[in-house]
C-alpha atoms as a PDB file:
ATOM      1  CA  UNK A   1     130.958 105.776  85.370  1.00  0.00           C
ATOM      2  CA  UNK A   2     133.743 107.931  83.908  1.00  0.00           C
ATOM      3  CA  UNK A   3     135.427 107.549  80.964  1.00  0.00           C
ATOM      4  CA  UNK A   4     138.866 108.865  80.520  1.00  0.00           C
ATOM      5  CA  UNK A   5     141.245 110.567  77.788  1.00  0.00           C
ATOM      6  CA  UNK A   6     141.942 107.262  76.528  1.00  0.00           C
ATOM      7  CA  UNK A   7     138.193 106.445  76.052  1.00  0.00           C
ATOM      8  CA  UNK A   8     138.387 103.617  78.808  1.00  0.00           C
ATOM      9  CA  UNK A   9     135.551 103.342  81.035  1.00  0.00           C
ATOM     10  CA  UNK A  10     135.594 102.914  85.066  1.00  0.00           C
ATOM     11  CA  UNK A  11     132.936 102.005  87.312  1.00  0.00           C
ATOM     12  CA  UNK A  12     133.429 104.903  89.864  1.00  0.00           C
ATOM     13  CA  UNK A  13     131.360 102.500  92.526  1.00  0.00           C
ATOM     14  CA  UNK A  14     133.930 100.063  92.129  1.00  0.00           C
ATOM     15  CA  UNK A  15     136.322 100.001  95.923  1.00  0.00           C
ATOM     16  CA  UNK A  16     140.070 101.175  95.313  1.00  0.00           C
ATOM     17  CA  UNK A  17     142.402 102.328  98.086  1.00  0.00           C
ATOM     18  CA  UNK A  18     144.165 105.292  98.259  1.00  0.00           C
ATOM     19  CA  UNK A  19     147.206 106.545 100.826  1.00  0.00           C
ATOM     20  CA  UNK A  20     147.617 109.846 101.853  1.00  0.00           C
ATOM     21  CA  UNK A  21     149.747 112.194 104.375  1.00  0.00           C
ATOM     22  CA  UNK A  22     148.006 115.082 105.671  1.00  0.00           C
ATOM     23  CA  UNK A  23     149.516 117.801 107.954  1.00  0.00           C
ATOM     24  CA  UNK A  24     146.609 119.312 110.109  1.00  0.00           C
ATOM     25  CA  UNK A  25     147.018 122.543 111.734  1.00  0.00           C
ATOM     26  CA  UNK A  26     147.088 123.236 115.609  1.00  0.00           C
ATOM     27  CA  UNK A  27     143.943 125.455 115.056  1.00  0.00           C
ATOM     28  CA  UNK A  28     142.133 122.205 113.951  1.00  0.00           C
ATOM     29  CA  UNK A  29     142.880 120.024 116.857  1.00  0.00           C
ATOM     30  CA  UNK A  30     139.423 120.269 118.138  1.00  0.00           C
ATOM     31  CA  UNK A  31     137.964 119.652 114.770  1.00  0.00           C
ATOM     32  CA  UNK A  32     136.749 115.830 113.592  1.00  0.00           C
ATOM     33  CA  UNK A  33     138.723 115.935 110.635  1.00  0.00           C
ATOM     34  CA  UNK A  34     138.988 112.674 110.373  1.00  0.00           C
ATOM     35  CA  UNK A  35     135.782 111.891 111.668  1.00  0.00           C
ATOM     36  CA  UNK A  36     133.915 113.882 108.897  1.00  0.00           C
ATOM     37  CA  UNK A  37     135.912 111.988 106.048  1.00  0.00           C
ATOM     38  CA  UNK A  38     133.906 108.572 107.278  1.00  0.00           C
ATOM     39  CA  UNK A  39     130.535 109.999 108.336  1.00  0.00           C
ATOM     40  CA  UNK A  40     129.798 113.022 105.929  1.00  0.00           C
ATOM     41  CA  UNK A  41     132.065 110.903 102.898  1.00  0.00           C
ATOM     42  CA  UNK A  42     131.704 107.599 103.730  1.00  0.00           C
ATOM     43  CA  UNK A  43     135.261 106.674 103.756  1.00  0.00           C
ATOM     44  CA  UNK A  44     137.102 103.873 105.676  1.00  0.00           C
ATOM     45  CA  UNK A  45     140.266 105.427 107.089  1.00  0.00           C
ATOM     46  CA  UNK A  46     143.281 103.738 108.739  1.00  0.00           C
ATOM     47  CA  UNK A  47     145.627 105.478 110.569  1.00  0.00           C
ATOM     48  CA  UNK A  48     148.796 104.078 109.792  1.00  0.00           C
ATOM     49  CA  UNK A  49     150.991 106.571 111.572  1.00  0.00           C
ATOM     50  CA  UNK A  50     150.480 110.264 113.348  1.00  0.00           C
ATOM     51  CA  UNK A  51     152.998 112.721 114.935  1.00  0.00           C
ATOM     52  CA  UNK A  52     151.416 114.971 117.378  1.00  0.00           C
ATOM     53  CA  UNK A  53     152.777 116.459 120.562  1.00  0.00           C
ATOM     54  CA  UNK A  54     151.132 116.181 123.886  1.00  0.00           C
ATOM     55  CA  UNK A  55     150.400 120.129 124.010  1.00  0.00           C
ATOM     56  CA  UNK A  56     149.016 120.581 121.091  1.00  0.00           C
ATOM     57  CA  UNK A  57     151.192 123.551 120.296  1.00  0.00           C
ATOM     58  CA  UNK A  58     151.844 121.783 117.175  1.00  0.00           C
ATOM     59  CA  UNK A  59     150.204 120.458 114.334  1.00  0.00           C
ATOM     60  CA  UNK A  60     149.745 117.014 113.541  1.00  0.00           C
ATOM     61  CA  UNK A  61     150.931 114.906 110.980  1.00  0.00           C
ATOM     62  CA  UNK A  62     149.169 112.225 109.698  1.00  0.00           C
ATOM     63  CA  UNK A  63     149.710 108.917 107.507  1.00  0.00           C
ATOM     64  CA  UNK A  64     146.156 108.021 106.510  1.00  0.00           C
ATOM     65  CA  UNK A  65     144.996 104.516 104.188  1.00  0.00           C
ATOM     66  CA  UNK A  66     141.914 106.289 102.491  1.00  0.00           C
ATOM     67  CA  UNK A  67     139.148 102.899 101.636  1.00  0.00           C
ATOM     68  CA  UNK A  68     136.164 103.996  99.286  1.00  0.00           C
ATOM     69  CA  UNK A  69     135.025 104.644  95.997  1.00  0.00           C
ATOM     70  CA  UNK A  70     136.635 106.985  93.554  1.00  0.00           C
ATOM     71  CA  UNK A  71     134.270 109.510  93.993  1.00  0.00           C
ATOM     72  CA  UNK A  72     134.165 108.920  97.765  1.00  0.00           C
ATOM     73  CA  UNK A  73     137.809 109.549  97.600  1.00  0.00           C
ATOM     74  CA  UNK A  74     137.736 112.664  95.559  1.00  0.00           C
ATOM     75  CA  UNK A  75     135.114 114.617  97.006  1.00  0.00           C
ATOM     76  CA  UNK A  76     137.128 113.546 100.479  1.00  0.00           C
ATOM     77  CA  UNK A  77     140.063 115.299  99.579  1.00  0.00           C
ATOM     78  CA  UNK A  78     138.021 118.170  98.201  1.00  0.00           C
ATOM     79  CA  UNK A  79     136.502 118.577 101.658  1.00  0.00           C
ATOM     80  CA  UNK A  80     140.408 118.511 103.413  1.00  0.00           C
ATOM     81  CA  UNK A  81     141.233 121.207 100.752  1.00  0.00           C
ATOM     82  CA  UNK A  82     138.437 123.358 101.317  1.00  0.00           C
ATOM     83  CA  UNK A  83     139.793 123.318 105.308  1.00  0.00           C
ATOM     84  CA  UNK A  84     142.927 124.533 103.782  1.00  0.00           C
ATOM     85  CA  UNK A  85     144.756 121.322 105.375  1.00  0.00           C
ATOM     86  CA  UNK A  86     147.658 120.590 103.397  1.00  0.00           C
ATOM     87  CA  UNK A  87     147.597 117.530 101.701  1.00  0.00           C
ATOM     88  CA  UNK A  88     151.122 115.945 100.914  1.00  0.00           C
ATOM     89  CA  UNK A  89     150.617 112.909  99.066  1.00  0.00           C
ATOM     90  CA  UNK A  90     147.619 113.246  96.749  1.00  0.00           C
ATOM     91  CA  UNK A  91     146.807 110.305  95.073  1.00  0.00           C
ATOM     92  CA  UNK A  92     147.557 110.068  91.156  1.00  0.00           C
ATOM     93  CA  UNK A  93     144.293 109.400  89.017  1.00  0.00           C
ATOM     94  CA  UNK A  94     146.011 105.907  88.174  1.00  0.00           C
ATOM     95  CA  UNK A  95     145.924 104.800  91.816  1.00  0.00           C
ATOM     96  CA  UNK A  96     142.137 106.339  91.893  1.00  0.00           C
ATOM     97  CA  UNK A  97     141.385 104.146  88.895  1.00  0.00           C
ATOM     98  CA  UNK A  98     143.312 100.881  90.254  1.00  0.00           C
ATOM     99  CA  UNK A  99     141.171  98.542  91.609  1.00  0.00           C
ATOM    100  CA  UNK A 100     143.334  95.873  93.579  1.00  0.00           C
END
């Protein structure tokens, strides 16, 4: 559990959703980016749209659906930070702490 500013309290075990768009660099092509962020975090990810060129000259763009719990979710995107790929649609703590 968390509690925030306002002295609520959130079961971080609880399932929330989060959507994200990630640009991944050529360099990491080879990687399992996404791989790692359902084995090592235990995330369900959906691919809901990608750029990437055929050479992979380029990097690659992608439109993920992040499934997990809150702390699944942030210690995911720590992990994509850490790689130094640049995340452009962070989720805001209100959408972490939404639980549709």
């Amino acid at each position: 559990m968390i509690t925030s500013s306002s002295s609520k309290t959130v079961e971080t075990n609880s399932l929330t959703e989060s959507r994200i768009t990630i640009r991944v660099p050529r360099e990491y092509h080879q990687q399992p980016v996404i791989s790692t962020l359902i084995s090592r975090y235990g995330l369900t990810v959906n691919i809901a749209g990608a750029i990437l060129t055929g050479n992979g000259n380029q990097d690659g763009w992608f439109d993920l659906q992040l499934r997990g719990t809150q702390n699944q979710i942030m210690y995911g995107l720590a992990y994509l930070d850490e790689q130094k790929i640049e995340i452009w649609r962070k989720p805001t703590s209100n959408e972490l702490l939404r639980n549709d």
